[in-house]
Protein backbone atom coordinates (compact mmCIF):
# COMPACT_ATOMS: atom_id res chain seq x y z
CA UNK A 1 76.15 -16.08 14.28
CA UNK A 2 75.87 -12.19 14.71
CA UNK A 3 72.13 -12.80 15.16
CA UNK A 4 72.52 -14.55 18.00
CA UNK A 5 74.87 -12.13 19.13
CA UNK A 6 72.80 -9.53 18.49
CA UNK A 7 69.88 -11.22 20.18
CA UNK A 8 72.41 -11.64 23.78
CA UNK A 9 73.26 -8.26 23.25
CA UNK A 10 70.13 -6.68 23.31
CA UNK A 11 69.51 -9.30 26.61
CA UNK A 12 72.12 -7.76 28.20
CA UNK A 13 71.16 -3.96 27.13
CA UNK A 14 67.35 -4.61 28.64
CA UNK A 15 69.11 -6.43 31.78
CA UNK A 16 71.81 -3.69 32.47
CA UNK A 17 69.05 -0.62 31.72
CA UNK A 18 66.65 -2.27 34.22
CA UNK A 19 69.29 -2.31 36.98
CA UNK A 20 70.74 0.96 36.17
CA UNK A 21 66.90 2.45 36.69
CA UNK A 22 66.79 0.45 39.96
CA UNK A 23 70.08 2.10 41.33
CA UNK A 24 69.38 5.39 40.12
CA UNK A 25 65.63 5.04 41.90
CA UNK A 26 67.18 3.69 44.96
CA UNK A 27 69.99 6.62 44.75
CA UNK A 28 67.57 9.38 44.42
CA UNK A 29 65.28 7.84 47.62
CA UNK A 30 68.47 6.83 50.21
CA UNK A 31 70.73 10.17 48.98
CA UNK A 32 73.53 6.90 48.70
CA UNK A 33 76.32 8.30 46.31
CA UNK A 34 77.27 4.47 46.46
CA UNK A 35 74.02 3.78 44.77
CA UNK A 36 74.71 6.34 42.53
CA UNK A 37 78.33 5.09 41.07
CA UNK A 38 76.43 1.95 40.84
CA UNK A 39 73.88 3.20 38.66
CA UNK A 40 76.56 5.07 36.75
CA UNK A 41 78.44 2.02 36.37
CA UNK A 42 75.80 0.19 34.88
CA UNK A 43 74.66 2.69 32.21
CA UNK A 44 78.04 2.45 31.02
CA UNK A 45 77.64 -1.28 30.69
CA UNK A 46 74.11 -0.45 29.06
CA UNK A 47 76.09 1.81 26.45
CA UNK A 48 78.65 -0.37 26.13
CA UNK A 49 75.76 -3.17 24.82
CA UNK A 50 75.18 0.04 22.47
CA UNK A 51 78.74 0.34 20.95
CA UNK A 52 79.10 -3.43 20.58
CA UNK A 53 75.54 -3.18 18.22
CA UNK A 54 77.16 -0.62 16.41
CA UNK A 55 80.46 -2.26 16.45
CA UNK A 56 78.30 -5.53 14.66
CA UNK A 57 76.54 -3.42 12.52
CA UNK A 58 79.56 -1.51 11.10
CA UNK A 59 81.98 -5.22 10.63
CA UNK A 60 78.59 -6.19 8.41
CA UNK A 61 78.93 -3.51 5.83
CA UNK A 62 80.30 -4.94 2.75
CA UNK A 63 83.19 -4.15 0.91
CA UNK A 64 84.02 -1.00 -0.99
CA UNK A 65 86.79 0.88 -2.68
CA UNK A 66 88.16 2.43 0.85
CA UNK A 67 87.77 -1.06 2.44
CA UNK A 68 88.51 -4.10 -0.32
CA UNK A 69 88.46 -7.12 2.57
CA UNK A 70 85.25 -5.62 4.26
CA UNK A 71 84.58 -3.66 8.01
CA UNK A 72 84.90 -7.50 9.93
CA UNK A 73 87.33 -5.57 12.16
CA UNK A 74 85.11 -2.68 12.98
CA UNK A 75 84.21 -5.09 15.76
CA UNK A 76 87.55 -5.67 17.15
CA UNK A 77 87.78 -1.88 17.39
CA UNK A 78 84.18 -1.11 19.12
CA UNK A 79 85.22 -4.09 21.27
CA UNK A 80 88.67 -2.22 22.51
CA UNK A 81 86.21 1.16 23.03
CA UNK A 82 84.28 -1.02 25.42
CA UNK A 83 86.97 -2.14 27.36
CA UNK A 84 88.18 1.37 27.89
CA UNK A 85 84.74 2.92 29.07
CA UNK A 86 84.32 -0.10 31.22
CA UNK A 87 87.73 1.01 33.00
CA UNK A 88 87.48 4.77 32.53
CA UNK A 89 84.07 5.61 33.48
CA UNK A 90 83.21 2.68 35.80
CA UNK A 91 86.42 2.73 37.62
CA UNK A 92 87.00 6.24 37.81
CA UNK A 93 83.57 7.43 39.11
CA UNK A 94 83.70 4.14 41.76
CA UNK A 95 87.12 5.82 42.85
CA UNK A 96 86.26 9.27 43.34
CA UNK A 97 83.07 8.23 45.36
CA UNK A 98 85.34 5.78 47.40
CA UNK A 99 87.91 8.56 47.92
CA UNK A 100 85.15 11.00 48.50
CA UNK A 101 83.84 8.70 51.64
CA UNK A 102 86.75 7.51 53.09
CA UNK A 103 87.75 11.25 53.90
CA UNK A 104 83.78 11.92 54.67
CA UNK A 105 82.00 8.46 55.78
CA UNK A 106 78.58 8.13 56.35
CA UNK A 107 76.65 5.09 58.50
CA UNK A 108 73.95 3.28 56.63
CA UNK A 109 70.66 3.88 58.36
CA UNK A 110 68.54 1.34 56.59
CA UNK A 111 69.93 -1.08 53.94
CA UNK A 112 66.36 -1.76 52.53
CA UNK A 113 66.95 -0.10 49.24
CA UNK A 114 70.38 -1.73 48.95
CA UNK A 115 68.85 -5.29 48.90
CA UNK A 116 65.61 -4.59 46.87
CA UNK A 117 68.09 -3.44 44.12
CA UNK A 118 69.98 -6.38 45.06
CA UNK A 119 67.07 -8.31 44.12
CA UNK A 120 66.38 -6.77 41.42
CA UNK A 121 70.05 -7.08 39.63
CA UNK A 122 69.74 -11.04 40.57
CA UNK A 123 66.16 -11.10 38.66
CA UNK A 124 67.56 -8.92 35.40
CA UNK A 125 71.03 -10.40 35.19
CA UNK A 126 69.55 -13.94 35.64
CA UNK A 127 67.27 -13.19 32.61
CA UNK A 128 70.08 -11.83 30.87
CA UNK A 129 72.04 -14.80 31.70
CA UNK A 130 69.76 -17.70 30.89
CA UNK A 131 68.96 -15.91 27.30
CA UNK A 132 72.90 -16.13 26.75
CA UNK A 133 72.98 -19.44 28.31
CA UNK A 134 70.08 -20.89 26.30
CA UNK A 135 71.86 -19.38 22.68
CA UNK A 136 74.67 -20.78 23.46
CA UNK A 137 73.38 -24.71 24.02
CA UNK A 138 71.67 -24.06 20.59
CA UNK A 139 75.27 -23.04 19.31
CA UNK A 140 76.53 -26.05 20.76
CA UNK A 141 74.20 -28.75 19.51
CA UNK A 142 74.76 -27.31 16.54
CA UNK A 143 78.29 -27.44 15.86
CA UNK A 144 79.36 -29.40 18.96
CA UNK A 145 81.51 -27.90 22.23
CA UNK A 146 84.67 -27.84 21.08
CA UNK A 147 83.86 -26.63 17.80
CA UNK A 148 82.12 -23.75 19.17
CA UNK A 149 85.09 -22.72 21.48
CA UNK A 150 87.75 -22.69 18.76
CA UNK A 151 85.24 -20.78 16.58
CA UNK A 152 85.05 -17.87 19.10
């Protein structure tokens, strides 16, 4: 199974990197610090595919004298590291920009950019989305629905 999770994970790393390109590209043409939280918020999703690679290559080391049952919950912990930088950095630089234009708001002139990106994030996420979609029916034939969900 870590193969397959592996293969979604690196789906989702390509996905999120595309769209964090596309908001920083649109950020740097419109001046939007919107855009730019975006884009921050989705390179921390892009290294958050990172740590969860590491995380699954670390819980596959075997055994040793410091670790006698194996690294299996080396995941668990690159897991709870995720969670945090999803709430840390994504939250906390999407509330200081928020903050920073309520006190100081600025109109939107043209929301061009906002919907090419918007475009773009349905094009890479869908991508992302049908390769963890199309694992997961091969999961499921394999070993049936139910199976599957008590597994995970």
């Amino acid at each position: 199974m870590a193969s397959v999770s592996k293969k979604v994970i690196y789906a989702a790393l390509v996905g999120n990197s595309l769209i964090a390109v596309s908001k920083f590209v649109a950020a740097t043409f419109t001046g939007s610090s919107a855009m730019l939280s975006e884009g921050v918020h989705s390179l921390v999703d892009t290294g958050n595919q990172v740590l969860m690679l590491h995380g699954l290559k670390k819980a596959s080391q075997k055994p040793d004298k410091m670790h006698p049952f194996g690294y299996g919950t080396e995941l668990y912990f690159w897991a709870f590291i995720v969670a945090i930088l999803i709430f840390a950095l994504g939250s906390g630089i999407s509330l200081y920009e928020g903050i920073k234009h309520i006190r100081n708001p600025e109109v939107i002139t043209d929301p061009t950019w906002n919907y090419v990106v918007l475009g773009l994030a349905i094009i890479f996420v869908g991508w992302s989305w049908s390769v963890a979609f199309l694992e997961f029916i091969l999961i499921k034939v394999k070993r049936g629905l139910w199976m599957y969900v008590w597994l995970c």
